[in-house]
N, C-alpha and C. Protein backbone atom coordinates (compact mmCIF):
# COMPACT_ATOMS: atom_id res chain seq x y z
N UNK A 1 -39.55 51.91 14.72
CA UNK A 1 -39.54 50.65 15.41
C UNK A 1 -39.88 49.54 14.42
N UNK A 2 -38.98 48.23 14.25
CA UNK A 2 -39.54 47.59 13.88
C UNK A 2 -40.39 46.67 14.24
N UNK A 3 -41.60 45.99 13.27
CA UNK A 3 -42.69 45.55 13.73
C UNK A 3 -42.27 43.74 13.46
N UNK A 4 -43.20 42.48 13.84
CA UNK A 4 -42.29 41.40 13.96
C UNK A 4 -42.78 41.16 12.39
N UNK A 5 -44.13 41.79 11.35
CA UNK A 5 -44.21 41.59 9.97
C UNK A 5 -42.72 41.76 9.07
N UNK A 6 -42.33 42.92 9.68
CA UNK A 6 -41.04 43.41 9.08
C UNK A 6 -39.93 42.27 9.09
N UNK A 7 -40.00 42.34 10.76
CA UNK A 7 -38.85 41.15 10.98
C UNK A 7 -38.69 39.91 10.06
N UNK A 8 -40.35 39.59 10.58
CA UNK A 8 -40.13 38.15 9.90
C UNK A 8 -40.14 37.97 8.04
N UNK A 9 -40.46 39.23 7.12
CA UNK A 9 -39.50 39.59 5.96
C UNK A 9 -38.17 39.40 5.94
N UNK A 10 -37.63 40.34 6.51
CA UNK A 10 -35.93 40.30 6.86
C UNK A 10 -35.52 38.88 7.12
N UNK A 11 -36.24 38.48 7.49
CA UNK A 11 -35.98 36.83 7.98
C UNK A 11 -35.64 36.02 6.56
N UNK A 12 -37.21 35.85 5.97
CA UNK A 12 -37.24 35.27 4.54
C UNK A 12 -36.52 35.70 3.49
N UNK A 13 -36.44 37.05 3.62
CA UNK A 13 -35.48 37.28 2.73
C UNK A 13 -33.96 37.03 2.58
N UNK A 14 -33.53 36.63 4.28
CA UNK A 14 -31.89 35.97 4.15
C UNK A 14 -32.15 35.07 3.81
N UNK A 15 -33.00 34.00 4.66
CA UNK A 15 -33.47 32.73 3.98
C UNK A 15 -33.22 32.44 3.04
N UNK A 16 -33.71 33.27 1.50
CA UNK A 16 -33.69 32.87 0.36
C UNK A 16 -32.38 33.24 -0.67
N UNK A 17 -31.75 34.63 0.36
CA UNK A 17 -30.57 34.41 -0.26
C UNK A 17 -29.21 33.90 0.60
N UNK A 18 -29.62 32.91 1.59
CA UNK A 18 -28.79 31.76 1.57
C UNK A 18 -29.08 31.02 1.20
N UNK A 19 -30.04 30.48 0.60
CA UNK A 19 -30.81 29.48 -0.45
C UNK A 19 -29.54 29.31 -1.82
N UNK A 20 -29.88 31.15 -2.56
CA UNK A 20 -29.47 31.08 -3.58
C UNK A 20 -28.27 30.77 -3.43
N UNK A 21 -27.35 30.98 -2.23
CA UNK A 21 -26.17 31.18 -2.24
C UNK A 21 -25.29 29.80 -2.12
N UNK A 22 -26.07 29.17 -1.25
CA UNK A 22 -26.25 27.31 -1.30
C UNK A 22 -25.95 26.84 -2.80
N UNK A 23 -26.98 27.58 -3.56
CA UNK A 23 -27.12 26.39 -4.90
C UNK A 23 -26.10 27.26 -5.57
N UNK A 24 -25.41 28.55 -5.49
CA UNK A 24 -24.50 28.78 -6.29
C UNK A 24 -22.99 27.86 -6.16
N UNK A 25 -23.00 27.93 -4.60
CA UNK A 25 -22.02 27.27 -4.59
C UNK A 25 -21.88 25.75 -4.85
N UNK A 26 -23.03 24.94 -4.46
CA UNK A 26 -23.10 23.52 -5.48
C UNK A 26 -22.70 23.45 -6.98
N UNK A 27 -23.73 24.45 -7.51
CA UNK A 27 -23.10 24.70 -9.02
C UNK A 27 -21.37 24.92 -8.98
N UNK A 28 -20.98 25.81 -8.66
CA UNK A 28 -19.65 25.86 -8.66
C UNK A 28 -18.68 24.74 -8.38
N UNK A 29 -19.25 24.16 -7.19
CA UNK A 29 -18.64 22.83 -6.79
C UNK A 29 -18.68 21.90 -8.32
N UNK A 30 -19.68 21.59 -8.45
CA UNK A 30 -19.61 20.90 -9.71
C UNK A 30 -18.52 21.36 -10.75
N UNK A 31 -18.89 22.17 -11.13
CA UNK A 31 -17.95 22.90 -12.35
C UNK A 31 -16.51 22.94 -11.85
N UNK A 32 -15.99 23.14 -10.62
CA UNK A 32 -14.65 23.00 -9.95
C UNK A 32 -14.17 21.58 -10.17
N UNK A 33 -15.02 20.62 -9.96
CA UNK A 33 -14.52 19.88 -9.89
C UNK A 33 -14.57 18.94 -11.44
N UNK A 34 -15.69 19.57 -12.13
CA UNK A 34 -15.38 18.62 -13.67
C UNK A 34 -13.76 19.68 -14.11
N UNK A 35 -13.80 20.82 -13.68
CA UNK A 35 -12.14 21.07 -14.49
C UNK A 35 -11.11 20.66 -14.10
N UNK A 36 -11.06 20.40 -13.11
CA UNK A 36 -9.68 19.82 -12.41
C UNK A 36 -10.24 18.06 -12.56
N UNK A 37 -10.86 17.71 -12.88
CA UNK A 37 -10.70 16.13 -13.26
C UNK A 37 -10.58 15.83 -15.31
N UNK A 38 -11.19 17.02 -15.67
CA UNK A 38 -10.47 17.68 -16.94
C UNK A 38 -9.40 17.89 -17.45
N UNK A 39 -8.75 18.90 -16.76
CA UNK A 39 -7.59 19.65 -16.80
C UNK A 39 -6.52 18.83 -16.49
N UNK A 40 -6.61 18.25 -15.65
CA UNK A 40 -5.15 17.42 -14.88
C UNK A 40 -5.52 15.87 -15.18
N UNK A 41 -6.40 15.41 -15.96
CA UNK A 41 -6.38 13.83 -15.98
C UNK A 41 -5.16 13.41 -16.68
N UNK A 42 -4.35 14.10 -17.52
CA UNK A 42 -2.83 13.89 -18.02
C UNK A 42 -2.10 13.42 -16.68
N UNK A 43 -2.21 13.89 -15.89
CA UNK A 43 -1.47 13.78 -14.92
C UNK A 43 -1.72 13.02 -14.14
N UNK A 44 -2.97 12.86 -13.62
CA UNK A 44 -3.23 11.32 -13.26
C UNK A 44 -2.75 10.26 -13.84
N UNK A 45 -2.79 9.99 -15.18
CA UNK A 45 -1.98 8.97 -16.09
C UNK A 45 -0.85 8.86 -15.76
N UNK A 46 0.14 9.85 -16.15
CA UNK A 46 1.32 9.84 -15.69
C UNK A 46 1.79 9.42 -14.25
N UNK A 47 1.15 10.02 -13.25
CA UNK A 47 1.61 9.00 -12.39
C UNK A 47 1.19 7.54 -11.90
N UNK A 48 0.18 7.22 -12.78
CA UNK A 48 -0.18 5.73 -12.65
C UNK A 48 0.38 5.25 -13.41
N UNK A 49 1.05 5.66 -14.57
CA UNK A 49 2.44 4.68 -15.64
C UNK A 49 3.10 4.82 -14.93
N UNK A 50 3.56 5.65 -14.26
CA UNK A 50 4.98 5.76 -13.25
C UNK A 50 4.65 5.01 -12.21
N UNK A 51 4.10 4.89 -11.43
CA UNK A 51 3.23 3.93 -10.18
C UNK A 51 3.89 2.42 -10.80
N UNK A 52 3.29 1.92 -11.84
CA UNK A 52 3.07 0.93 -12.57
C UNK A 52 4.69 0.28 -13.15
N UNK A 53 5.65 1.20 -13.70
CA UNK A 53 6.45 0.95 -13.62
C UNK A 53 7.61 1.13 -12.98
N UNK A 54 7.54 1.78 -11.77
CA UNK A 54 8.33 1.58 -10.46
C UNK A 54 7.92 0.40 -9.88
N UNK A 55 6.75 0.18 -9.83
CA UNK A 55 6.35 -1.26 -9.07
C UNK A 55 7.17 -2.75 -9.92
N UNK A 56 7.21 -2.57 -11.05
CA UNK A 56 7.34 -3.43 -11.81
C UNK A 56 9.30 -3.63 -11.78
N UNK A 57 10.06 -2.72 -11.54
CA UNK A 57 11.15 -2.23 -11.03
C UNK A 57 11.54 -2.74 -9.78
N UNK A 58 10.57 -2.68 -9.04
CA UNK A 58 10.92 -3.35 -7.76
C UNK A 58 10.87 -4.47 -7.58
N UNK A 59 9.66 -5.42 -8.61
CA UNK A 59 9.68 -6.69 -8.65
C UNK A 59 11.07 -7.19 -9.18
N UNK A 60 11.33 -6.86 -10.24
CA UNK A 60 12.57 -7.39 -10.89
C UNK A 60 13.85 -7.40 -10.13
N UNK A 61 13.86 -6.08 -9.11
CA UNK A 61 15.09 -5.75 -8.50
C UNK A 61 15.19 -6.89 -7.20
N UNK A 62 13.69 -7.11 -6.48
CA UNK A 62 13.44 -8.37 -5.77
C UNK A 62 14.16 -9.65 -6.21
N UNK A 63 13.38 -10.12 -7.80
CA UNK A 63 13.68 -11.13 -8.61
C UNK A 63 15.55 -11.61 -8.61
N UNK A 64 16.05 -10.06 -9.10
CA UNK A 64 17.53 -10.60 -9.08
C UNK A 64 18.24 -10.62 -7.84
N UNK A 65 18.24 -9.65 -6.53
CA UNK A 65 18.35 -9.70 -5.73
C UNK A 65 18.25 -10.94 -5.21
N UNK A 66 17.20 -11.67 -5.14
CA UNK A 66 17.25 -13.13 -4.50
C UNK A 66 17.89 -14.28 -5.20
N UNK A 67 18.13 -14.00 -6.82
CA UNK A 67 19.00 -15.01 -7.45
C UNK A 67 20.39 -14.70 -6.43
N UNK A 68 20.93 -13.43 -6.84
CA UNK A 68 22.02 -13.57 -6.01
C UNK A 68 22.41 -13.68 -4.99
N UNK A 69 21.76 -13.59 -4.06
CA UNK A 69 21.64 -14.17 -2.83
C UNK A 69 21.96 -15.98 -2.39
N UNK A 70 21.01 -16.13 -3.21
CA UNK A 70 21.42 -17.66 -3.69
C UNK A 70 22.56 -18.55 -4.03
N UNK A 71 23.24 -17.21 -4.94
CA UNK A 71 24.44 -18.02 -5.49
C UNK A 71 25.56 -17.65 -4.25
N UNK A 72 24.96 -16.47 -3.72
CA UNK A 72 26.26 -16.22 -2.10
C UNK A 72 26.17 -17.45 -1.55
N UNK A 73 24.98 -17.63 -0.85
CA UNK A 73 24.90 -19.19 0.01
C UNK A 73 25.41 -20.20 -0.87
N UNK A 74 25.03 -20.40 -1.99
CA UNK A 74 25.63 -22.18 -2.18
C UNK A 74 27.29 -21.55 -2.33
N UNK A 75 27.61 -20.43 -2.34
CA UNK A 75 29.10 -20.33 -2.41
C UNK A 75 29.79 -20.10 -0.99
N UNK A 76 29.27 -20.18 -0.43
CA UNK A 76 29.33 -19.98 0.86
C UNK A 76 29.08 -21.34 1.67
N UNK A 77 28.28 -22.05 1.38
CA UNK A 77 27.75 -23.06 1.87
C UNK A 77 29.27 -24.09 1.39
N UNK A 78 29.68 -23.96 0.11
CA UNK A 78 30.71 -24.68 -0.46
C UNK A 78 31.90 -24.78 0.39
N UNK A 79 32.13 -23.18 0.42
CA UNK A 79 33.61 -23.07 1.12
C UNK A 79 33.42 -23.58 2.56
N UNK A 80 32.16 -23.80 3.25
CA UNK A 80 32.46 -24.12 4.80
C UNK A 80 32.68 -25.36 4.69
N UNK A 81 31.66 -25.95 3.84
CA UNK A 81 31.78 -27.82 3.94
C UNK A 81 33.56 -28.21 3.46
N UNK A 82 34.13 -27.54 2.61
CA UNK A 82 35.60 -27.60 2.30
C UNK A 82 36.56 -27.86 3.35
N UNK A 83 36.25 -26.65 4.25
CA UNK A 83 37.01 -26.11 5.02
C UNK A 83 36.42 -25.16 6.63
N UNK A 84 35.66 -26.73 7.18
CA UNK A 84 34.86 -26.03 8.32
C UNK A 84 35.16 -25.35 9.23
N UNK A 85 36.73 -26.09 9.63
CA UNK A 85 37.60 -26.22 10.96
C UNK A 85 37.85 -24.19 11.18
N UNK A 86 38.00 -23.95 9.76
CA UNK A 86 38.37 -22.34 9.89
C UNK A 86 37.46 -21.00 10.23
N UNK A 87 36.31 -21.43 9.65
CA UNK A 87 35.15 -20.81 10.02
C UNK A 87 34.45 -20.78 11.09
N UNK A 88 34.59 -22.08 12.12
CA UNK A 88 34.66 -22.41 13.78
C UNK A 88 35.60 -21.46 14.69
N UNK A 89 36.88 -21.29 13.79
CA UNK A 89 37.78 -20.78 14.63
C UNK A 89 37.65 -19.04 14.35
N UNK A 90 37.20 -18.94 12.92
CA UNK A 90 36.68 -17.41 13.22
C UNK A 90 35.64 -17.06 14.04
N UNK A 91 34.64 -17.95 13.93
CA UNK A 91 33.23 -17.63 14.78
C UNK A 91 33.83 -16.96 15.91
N UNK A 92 34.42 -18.32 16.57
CA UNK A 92 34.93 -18.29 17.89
C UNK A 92 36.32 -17.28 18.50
N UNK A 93 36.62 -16.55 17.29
CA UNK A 93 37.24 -15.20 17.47
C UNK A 93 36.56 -14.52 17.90
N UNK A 94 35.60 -14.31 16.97
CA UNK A 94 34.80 -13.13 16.76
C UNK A 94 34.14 -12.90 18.51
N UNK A 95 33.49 -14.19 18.84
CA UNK A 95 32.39 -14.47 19.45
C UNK A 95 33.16 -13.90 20.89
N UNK A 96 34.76 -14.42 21.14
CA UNK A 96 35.67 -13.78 22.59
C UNK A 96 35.66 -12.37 22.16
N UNK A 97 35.70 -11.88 21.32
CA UNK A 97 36.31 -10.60 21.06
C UNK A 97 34.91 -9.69 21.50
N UNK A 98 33.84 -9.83 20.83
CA UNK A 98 32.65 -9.32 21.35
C UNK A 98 32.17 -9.69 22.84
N UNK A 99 32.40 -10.82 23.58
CA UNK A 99 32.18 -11.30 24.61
C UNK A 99 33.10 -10.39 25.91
N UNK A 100 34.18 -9.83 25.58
CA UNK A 100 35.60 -9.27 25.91
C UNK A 100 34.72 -7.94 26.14
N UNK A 101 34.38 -7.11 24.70
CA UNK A 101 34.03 -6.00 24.87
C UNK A 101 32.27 -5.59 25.26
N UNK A 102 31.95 -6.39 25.41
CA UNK A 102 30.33 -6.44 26.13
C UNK A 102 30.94 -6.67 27.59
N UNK A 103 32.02 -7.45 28.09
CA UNK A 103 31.50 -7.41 29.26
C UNK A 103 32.70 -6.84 30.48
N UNK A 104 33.51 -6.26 29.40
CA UNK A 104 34.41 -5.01 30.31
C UNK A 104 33.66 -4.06 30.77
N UNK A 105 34.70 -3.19 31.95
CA UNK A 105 33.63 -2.31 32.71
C UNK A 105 34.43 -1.00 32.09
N UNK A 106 33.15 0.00 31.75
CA UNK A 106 33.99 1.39 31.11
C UNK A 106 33.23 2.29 31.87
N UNK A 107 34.35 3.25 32.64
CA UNK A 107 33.69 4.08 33.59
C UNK A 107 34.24 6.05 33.04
């Protein structure tokens, strides 16, 4: 039979080796984690140059993108003031033709 002296041994003694087992695994934690911030900081770099110059890629692609955009409208803007009467009469194609097919009945 056990007695509760016994028990409460058995007790302290998990106690202490979940103690140890606690601080092994902190230790480990540590050490896990200085190698993989070790080991792979190449690679962190690499994708923060790459980060860095994709971003920088997108600015530029923004940058020209909106020049040309620009030069559509004032070329665009040109040909209507030229020649308004034609661009009224396409609108106003366009505008029956969609008006036609929005408001037929399809069964």
């Amino acid at each position: 039979m056990i007695t509760d002296s016994q028990n409460k041994m058995s007790r302290g003694k998990i106690d202490e080796a979940l103690e140890l087992l606690n601080e092994a695994a902190r230790d480990k934690k540590d050490e896990f984690k200085d190698m993989l911030t070790d080991k792979y900081a190449h690679i962190k770099q690499a994708i923060t140059v790459d980060a860095q110059k994709a971003k920088s890629l997108v600015k530029d692609a923004m940058v020209e993108g909106e020049e040309k955009i620009k030069q559509v409208v004032v070329n665009v803007d040109g040909r209507v003031r030229k020649d308004p009467w034609a661009y009224v009469a396409g609108t106003a194609a366009v505008a029956l033709v969609l008006g036609f097919l929005m408001g037929s009945k399809r069964k």
